[in-house]
N, C-alpha and C. Protein backbone atom coordinates (compact mmCIF):
# COMPACT_ATOMS: atom_id res chain seq x y z
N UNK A 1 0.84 -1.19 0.00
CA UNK A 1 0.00 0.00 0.00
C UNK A 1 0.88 1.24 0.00
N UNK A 2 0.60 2.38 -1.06
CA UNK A 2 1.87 2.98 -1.51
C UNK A 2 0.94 4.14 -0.69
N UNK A 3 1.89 5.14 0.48
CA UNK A 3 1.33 6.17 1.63
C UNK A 3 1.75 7.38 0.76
N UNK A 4 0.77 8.49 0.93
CA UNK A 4 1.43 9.98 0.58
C UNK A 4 2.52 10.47 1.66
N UNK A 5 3.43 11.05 0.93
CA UNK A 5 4.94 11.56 1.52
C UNK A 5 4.07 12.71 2.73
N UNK A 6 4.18 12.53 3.36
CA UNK A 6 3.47 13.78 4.38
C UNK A 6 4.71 15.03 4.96
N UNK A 7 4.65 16.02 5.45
CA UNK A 7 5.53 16.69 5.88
C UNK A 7 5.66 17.25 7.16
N UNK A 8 6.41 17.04 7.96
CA UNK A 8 6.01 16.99 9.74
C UNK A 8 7.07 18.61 9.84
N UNK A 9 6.47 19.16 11.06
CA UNK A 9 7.20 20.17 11.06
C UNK A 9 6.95 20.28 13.16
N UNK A 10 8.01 21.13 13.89
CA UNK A 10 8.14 20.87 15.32
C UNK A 10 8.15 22.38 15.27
N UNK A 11 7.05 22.81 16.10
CA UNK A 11 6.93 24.43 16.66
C UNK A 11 7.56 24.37 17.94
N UNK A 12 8.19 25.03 18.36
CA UNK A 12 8.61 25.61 20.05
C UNK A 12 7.36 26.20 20.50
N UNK A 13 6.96 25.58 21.81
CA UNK A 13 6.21 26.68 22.50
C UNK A 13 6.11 28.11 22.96
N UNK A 14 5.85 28.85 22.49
CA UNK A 14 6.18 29.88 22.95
C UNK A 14 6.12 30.50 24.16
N UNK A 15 6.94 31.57 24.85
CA UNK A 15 7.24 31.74 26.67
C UNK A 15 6.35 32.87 26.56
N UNK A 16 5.71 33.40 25.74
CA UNK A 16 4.83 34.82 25.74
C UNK A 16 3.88 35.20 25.18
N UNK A 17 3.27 36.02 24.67
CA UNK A 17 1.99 35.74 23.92
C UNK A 17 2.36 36.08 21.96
N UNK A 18 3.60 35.39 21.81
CA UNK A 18 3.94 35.53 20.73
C UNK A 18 3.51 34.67 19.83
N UNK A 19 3.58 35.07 18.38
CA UNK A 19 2.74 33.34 17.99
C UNK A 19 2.00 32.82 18.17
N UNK A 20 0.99 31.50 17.97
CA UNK A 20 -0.51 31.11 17.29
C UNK A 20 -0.70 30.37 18.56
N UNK A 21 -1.91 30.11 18.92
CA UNK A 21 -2.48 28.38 19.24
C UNK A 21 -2.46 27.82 18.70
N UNK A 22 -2.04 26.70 19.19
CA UNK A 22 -2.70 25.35 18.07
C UNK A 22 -3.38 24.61 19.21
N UNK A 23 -3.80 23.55 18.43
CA UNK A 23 -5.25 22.78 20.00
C UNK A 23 -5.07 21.34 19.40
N UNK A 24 -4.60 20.67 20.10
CA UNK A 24 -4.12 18.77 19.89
C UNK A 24 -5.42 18.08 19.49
N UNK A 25 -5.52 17.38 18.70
CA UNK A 25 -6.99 16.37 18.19
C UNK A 25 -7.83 15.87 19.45
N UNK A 26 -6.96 15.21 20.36
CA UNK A 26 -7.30 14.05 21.17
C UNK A 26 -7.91 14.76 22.73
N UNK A 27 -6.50 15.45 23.05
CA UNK A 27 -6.51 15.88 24.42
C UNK A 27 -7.67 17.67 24.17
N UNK A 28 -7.24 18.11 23.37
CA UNK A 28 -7.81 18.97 23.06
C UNK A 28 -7.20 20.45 24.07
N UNK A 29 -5.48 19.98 24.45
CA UNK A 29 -4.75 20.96 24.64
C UNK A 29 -4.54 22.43 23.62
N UNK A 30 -4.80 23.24 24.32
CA UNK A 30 -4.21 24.44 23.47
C UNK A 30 -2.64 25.07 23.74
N UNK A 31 -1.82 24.57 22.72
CA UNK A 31 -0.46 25.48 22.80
C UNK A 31 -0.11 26.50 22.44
N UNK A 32 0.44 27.89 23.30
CA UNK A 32 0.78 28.58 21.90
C UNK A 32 2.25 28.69 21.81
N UNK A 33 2.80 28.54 20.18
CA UNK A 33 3.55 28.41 19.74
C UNK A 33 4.09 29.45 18.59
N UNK A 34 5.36 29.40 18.55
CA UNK A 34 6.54 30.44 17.59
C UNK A 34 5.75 30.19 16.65
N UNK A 35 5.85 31.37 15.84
CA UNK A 35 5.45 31.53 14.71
C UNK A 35 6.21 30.60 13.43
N UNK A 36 7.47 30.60 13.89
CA UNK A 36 8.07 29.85 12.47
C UNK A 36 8.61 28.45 13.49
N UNK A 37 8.75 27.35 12.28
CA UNK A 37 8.95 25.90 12.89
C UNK A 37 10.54 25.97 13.53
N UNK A 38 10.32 25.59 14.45
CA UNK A 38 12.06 24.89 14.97
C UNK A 38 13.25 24.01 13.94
N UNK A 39 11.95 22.82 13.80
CA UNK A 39 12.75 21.80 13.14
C UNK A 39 11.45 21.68 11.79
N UNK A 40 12.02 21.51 10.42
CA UNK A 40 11.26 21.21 9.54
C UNK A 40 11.26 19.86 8.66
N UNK A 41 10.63 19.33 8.05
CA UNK A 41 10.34 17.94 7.94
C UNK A 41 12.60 17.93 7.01
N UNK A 42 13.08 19.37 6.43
CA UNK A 42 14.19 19.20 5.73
C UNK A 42 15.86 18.83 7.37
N UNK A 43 15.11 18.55 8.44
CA UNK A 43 15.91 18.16 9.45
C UNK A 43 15.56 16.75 9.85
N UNK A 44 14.49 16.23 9.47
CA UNK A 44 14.48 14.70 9.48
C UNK A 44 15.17 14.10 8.63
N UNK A 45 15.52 12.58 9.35
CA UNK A 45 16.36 12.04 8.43
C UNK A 45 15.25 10.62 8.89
N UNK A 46 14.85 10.30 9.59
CA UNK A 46 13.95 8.86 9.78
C UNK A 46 12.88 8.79 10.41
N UNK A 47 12.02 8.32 10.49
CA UNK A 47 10.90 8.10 11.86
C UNK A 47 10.62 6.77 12.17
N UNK A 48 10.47 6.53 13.39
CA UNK A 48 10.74 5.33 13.48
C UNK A 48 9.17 4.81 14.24
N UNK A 49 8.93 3.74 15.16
CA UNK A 49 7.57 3.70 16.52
C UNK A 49 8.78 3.12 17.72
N UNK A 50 8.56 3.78 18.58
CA UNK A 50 9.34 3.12 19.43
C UNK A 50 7.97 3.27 20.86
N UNK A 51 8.69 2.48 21.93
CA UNK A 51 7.86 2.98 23.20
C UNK A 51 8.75 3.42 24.38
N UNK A 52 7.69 4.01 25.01
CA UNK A 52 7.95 4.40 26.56
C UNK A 52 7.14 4.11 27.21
N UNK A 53 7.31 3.42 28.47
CA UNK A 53 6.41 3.02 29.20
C UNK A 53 5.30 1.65 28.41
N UNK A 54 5.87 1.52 27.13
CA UNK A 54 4.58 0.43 27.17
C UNK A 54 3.51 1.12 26.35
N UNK A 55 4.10 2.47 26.04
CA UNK A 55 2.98 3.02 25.22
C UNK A 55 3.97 3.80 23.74
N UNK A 56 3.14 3.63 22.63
CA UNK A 56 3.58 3.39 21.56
C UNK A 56 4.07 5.36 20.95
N UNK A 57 4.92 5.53 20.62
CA UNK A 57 5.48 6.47 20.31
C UNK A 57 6.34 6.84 18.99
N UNK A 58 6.60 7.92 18.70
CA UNK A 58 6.92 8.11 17.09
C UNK A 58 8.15 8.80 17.31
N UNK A 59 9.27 7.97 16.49
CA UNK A 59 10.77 8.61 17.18
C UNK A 59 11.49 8.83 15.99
N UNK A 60 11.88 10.00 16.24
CA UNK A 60 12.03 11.07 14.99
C UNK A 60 14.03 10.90 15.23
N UNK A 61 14.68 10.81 14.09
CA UNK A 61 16.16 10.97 13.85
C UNK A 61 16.20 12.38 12.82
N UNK A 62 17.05 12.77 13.86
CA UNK A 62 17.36 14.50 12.90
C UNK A 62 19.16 14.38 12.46
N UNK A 63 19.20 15.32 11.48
CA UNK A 63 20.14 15.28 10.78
C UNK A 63 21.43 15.85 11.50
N UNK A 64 22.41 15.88 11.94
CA UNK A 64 23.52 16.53 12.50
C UNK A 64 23.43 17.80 12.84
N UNK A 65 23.40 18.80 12.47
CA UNK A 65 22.88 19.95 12.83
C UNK A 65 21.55 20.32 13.61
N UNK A 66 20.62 19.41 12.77
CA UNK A 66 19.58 19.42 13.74
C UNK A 66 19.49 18.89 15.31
N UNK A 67 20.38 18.08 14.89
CA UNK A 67 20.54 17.77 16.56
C UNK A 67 21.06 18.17 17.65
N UNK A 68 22.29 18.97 17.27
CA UNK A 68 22.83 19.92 17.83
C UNK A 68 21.89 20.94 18.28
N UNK A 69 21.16 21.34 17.47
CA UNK A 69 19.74 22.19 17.52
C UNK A 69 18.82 21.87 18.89
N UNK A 70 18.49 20.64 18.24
CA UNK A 70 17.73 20.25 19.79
C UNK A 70 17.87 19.96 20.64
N UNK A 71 19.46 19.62 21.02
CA UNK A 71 19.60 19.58 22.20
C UNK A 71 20.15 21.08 22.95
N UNK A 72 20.50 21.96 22.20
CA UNK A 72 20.59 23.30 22.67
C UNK A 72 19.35 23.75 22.96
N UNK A 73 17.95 23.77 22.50
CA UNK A 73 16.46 23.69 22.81
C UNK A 73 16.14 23.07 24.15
N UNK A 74 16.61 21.54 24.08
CA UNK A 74 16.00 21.06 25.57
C UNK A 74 16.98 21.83 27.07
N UNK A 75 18.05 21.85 26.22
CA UNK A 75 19.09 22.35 27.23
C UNK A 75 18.70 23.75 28.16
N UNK A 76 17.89 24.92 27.10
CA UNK A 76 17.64 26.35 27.28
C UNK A 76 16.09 26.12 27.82
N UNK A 77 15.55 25.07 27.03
CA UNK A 77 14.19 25.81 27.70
C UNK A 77 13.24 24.43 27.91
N UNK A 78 13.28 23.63 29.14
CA UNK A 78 13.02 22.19 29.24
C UNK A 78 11.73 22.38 30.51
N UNK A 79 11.59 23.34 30.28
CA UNK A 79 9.96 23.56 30.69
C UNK A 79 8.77 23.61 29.13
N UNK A 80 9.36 23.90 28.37
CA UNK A 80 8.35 24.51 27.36
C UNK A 80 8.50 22.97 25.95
N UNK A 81 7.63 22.85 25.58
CA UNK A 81 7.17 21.61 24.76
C UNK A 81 7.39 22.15 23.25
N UNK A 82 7.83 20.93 22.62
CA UNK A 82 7.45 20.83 21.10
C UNK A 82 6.37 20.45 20.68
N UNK A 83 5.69 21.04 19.55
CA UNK A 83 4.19 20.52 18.77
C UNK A 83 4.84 19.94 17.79
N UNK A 84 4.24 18.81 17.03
CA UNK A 84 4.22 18.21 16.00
C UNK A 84 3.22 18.59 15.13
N UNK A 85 3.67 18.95 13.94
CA UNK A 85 2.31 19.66 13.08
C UNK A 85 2.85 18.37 11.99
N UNK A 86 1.58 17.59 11.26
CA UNK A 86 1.94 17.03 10.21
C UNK A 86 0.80 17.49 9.02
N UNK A 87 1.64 17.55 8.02
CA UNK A 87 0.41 17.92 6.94
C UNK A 87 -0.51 19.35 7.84
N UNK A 88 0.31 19.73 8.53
CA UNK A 88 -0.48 21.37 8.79
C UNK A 88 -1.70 21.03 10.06
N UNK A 89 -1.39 19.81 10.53
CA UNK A 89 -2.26 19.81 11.36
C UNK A 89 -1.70 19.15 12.96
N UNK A 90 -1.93 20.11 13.79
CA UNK A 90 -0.79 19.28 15.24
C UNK A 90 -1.59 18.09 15.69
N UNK A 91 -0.66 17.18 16.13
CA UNK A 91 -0.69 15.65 16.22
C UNK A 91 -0.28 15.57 17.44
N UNK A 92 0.49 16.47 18.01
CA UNK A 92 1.21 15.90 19.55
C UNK A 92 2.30 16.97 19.76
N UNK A 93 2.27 16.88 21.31
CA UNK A 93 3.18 17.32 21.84
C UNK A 93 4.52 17.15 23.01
N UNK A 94 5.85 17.42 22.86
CA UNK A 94 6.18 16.84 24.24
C UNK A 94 6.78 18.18 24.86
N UNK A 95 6.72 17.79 26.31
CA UNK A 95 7.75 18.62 27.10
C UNK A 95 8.95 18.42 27.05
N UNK A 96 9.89 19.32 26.61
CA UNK A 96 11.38 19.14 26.67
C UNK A 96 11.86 18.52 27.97
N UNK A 97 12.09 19.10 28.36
CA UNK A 97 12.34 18.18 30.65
C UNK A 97 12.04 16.92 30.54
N UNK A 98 10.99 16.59 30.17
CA UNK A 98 10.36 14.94 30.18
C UNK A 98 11.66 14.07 29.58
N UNK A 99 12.08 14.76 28.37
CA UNK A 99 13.07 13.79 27.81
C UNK A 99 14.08 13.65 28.45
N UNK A 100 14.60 15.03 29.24
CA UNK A 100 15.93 14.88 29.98
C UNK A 100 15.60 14.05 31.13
N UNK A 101 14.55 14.44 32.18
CA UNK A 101 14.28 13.84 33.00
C UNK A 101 14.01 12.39 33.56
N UNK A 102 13.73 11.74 32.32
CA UNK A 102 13.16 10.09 32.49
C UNK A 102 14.32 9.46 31.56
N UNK A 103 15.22 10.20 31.52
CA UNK A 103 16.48 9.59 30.14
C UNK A 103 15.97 8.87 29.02
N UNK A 104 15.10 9.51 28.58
CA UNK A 104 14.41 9.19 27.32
C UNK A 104 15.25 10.12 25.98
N UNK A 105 16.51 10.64 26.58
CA UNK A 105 17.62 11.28 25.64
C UNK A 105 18.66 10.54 24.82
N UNK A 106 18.19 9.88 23.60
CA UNK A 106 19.51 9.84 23.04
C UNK A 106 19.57 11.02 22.06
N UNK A 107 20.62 11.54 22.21
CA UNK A 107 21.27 12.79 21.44
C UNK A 107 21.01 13.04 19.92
N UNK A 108 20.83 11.83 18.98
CA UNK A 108 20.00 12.11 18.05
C UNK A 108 18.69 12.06 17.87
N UNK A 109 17.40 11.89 18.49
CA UNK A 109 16.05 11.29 18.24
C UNK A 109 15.08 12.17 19.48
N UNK A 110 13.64 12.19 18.81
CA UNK A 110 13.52 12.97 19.55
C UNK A 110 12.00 12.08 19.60
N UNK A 111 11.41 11.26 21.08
CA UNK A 111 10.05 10.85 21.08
C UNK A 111 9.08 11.60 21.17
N UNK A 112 7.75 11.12 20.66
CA UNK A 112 7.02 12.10 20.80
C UNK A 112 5.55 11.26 20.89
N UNK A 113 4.46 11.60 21.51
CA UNK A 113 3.58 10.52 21.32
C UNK A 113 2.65 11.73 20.45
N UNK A 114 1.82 10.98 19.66
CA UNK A 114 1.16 11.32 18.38
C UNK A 114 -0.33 10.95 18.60
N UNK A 115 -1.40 12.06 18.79
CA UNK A 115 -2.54 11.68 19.53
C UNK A 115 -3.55 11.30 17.90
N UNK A 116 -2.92 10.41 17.70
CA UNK A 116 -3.29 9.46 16.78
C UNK A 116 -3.78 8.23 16.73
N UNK A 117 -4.75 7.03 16.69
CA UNK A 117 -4.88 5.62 17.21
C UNK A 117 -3.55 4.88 17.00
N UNK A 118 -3.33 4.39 17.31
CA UNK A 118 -1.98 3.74 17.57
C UNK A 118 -1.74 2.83 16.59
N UNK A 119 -3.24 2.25 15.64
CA UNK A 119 -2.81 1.33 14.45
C UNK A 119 -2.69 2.38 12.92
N UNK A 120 -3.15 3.86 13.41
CA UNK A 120 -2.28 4.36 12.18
C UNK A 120 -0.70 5.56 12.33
N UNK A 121 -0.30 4.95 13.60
CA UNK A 121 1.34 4.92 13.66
C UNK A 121 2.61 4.42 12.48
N UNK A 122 2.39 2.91 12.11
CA UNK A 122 2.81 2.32 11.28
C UNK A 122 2.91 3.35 9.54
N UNK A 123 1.67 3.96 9.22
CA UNK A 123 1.58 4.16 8.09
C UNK A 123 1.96 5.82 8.48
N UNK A 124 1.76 6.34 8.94
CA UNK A 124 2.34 7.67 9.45
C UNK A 124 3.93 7.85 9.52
N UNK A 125 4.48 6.74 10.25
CA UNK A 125 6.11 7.19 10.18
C UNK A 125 6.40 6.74 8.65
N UNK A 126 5.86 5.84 7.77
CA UNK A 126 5.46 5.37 6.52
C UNK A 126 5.89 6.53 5.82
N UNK A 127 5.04 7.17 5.67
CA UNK A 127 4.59 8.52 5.36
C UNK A 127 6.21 9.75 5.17
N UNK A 128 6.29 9.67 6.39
CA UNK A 128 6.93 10.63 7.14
C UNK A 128 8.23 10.51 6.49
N UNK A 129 8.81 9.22 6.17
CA UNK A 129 10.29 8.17 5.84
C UNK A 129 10.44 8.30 4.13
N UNK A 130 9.21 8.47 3.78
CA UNK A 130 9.03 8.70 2.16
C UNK A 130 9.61 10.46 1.78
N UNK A 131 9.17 11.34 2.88
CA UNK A 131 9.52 12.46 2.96
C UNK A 131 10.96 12.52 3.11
N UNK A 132 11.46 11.98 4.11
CA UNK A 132 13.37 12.34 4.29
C UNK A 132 13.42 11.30 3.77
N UNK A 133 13.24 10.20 3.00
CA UNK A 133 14.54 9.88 1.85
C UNK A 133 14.20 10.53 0.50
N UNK A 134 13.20 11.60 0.10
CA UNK A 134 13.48 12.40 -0.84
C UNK A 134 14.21 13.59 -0.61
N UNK A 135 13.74 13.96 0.13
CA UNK A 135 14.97 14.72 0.74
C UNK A 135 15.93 14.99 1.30
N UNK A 136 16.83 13.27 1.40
CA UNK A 136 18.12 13.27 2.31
C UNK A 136 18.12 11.78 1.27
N UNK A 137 18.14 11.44 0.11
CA UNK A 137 19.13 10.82 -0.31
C UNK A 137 20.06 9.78 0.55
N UNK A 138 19.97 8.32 0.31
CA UNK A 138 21.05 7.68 1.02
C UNK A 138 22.29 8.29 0.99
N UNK A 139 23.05 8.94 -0.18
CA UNK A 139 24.49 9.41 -0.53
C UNK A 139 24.79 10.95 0.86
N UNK A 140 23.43 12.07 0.93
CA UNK A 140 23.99 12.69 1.78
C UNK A 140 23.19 12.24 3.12
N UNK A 141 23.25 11.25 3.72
CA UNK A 141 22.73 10.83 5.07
C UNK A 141 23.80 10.85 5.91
């Protein structure tokens, strides 16, 4: 079953009244968030499902720079959360701290749970993987 390339993009929360709401599908959280993306689907390099706790999660590999990126992000501001916007629409969010805190840190990847049913995880990172290998090429990975 051949998935459309989708395009995921990670807003910073914002510390002020700068920048939009967005409001999560599921929980029906409202964030507000930077106007322009942190990380854009051109800083992914994979997506993977991994878990925490037993509960199913979507684990994102960023490109060298990008990672450097985000961990200078969790480092500065690990009170304030990333949104996941895919295809323009937010899917989830995490708190930066959470990752440092529960050592859910490896230095490239970043979890995130996706308030999505959990059996269309599979076709979502699908999705997502079709996107960074058109745009990251095995040769520059």
């Amino acid at each position: 079953m051949a998935t459309k390339p989708e395009r995921a993009r990670f807003f910073l929360e914002s510390a002020d009244d700068e920048g939009f709401v967005m409001t999560l599908p599921q929980s029906g959280a409202h964030i507000r968030v930077m106007p322009k993306a942190a990380f854009t689907e051109h800083d992914i390099i994979g997506v993977g499902i991994g878990g925490v706790e037993m509960v199913p999660c979507l684990v994102f590999r960023f490109t060298p720079v990008a990672t450097h990126d985000l961990n200078q992000l969790r480092l500065a501001n690990p009170e304030r959360r990333l949104v996941l916007v895919v295809a323009g629409v937010p899917v989830g969010a995490r708190r930066m701290k959470e990752t440092l805190d529960r050592g859910w840190v490896h230095p490239e990847v970043f979890k995130i749970f996706a308030e999505v049913p959990d059996f269309l995880l599979p076709a979502l990172a699908a999705s997502l993987n079709e996107t960074a290998a058109a745009l990251h090429p095995p040769a520059r990975r």
